[in-house]
Protein backbone atom coordinates (compact mmCIF):
# COMPACT_ATOMS: atom_id res chain seq x y z
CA UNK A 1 -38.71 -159.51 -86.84
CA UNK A 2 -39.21 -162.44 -88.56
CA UNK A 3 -37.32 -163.04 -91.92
CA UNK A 4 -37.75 -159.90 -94.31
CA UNK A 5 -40.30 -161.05 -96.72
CA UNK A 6 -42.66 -159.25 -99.33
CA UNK A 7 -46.12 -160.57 -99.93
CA UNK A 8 -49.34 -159.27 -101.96
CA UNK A 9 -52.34 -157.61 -100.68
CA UNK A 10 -53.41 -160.55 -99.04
CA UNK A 11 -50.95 -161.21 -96.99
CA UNK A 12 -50.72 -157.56 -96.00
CA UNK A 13 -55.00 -158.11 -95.22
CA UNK A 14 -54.25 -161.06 -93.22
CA UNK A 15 -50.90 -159.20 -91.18
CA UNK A 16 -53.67 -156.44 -90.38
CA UNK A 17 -56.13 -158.84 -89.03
CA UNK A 18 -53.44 -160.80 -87.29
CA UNK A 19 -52.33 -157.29 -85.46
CA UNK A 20 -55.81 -156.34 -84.26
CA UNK A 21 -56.28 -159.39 -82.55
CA UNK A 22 -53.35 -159.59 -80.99
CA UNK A 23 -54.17 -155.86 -79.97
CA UNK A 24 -57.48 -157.64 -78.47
CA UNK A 25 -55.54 -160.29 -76.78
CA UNK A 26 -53.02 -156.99 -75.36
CA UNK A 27 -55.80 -155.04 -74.01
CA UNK A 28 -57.89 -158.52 -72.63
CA UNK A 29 -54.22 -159.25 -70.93
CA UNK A 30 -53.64 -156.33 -69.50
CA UNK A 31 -53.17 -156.99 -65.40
CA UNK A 32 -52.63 -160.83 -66.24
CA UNK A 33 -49.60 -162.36 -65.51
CA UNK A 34 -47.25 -162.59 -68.10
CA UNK A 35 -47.82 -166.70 -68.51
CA UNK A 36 -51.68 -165.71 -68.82
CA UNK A 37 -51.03 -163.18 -71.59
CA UNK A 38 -49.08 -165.76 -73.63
CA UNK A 39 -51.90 -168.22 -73.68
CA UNK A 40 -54.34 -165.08 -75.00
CA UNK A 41 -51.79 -164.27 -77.11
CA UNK A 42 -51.50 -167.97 -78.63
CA UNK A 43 -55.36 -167.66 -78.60
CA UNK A 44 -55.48 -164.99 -80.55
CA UNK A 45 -53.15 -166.50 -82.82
CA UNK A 46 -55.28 -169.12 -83.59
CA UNK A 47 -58.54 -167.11 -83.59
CA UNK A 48 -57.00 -165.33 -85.97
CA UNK A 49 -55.61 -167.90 -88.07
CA UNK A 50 -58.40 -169.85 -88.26
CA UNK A 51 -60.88 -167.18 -88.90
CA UNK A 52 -58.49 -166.19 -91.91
CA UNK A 53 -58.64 -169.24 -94.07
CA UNK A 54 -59.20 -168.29 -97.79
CA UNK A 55 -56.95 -171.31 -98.87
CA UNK A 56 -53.71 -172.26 -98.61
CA UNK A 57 -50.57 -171.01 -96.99
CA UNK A 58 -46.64 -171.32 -97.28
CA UNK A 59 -44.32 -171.48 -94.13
CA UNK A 60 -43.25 -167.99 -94.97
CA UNK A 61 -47.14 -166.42 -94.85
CA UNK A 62 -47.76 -167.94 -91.58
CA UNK A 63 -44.41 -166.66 -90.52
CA UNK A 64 -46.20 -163.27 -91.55
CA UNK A 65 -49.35 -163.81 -89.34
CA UNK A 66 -47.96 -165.37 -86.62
CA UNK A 67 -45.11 -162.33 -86.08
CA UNK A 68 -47.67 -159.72 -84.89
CA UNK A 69 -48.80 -161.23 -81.98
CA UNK A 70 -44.75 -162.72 -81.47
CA UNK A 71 -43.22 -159.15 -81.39
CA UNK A 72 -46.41 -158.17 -78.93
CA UNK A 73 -44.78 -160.90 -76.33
CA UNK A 74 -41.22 -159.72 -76.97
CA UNK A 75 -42.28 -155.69 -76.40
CA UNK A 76 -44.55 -156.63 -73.33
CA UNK A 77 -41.36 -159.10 -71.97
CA UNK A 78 -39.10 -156.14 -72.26
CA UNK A 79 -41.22 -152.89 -71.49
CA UNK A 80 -42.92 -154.24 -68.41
CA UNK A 81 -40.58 -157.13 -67.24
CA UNK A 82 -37.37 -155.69 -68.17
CA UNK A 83 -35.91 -158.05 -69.72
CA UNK A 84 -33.45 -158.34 -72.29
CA UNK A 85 -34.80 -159.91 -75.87
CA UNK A 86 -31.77 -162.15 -77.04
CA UNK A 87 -33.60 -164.50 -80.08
CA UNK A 88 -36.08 -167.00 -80.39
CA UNK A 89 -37.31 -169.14 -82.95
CA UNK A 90 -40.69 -169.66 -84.67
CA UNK A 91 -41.43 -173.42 -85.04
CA UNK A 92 -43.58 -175.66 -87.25
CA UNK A 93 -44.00 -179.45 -86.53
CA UNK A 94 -46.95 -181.60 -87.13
CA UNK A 95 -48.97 -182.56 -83.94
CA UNK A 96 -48.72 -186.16 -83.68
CA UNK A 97 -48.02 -189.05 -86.83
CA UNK A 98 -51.52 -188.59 -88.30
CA UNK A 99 -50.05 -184.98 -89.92
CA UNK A 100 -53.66 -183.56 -89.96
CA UNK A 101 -52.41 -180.50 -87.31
CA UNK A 102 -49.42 -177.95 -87.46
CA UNK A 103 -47.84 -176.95 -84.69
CA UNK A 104 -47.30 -173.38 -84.54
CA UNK A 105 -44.80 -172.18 -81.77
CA UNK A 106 -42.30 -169.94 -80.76
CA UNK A 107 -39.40 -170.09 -78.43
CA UNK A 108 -38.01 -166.37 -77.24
CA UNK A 109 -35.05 -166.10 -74.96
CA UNK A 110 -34.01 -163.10 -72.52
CA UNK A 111 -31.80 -162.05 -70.08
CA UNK A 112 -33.29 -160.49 -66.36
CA UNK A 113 -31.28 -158.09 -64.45
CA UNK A 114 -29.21 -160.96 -62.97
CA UNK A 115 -28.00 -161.73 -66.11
CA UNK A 116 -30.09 -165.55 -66.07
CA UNK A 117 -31.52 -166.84 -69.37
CA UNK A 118 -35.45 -166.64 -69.07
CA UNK A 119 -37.33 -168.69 -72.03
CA UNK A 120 -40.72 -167.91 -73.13
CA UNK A 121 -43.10 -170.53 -74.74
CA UNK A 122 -45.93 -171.25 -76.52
CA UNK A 123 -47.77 -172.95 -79.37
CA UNK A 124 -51.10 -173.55 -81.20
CA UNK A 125 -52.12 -175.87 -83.83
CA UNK A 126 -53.95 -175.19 -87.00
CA UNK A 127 -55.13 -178.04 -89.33
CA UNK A 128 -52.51 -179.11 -92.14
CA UNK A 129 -55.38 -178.40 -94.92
CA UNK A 130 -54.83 -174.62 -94.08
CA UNK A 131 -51.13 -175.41 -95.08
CA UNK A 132 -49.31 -175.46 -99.09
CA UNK A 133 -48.34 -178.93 -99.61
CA UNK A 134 -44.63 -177.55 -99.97
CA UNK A 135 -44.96 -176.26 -96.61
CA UNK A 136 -46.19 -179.83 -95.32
CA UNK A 137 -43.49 -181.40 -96.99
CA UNK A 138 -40.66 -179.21 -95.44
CA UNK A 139 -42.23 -180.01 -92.15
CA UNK A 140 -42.38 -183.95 -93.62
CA UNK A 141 -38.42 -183.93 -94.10
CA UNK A 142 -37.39 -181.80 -91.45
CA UNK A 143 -39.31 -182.74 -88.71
CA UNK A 144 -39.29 -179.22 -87.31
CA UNK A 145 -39.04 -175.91 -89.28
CA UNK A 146 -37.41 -173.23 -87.67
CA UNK A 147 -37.42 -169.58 -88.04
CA UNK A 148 -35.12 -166.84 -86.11
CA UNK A 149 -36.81 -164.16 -84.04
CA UNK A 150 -34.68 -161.31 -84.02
CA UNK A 151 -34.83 -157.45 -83.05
């Protein structure tokens, strides 16, 4: 869902790990609420991120990682809330002026039944060393980095 992009055999090692934990955080969720599963979901992101370091990462590879657990939140939203999955964004901002954390979010929007805009939210941070300095630049000039969540 999130940009079309074609990385080596570690990024497909890290997508793998990045899936069976969110799996994990889907089966620990399972009769939470729907808020509740989002922050093991997050958590899982992080777990997951964090237990993946080998070096350094580009916007786009954490993109990657981050869109397993992401499309888990979107299928969950729709299959057991009904909702309707509209878009969303995948964010990256630093956490304060010191630049030594990443924010990693994401914003999803849906429609209920009623046709009224529901928005989803969460985010985690990861320490900028785990990030390319490219990627921290980007963040640097933009102040945000956004990428679109789509079906």
């Amino acid at each position: 869902m999130i940009g079309k992009l074609l990385f080596g055999a570690a990024i497909s090692k890290a997508i793998n790990a990045a899936k069976g934990a969110a799996e994990g955080a889907i089966e620990e969720a399972g009769t939470q609420k729907l808020s509740d599963f989002k922050k093991v979901t997050v958590g899982a992101i992080s777990d997951t991120v964090e237990s993946m370091i080998g070096g350094r990462r580009t916007l786009e590879e954490w993109c990657e990682i981050a869109s397993q657990p992401v499309d888990a939140i979107v299928a969950k939203s729709v299959s057991e809330e009904g909702l309707q999955f509209v878009g969303g964004y995948l964010c990256f901002s630093f956490a304060d002026t010191s630049k030594k954390k990443v924010i990693i979010g994401y914003e999803l929007y849906f429609l209920n039944e009623q046709k009224q805009w529901i928005k989803q939210d969460a985010h985690s941070d990861v320490y900028a060393n785990n990030f390319t300095a490219e990627a921290l630049e980007e963040i640097a000039n933009k102040g945000t980095v956004k990428f679109n969540v789509d079906e």
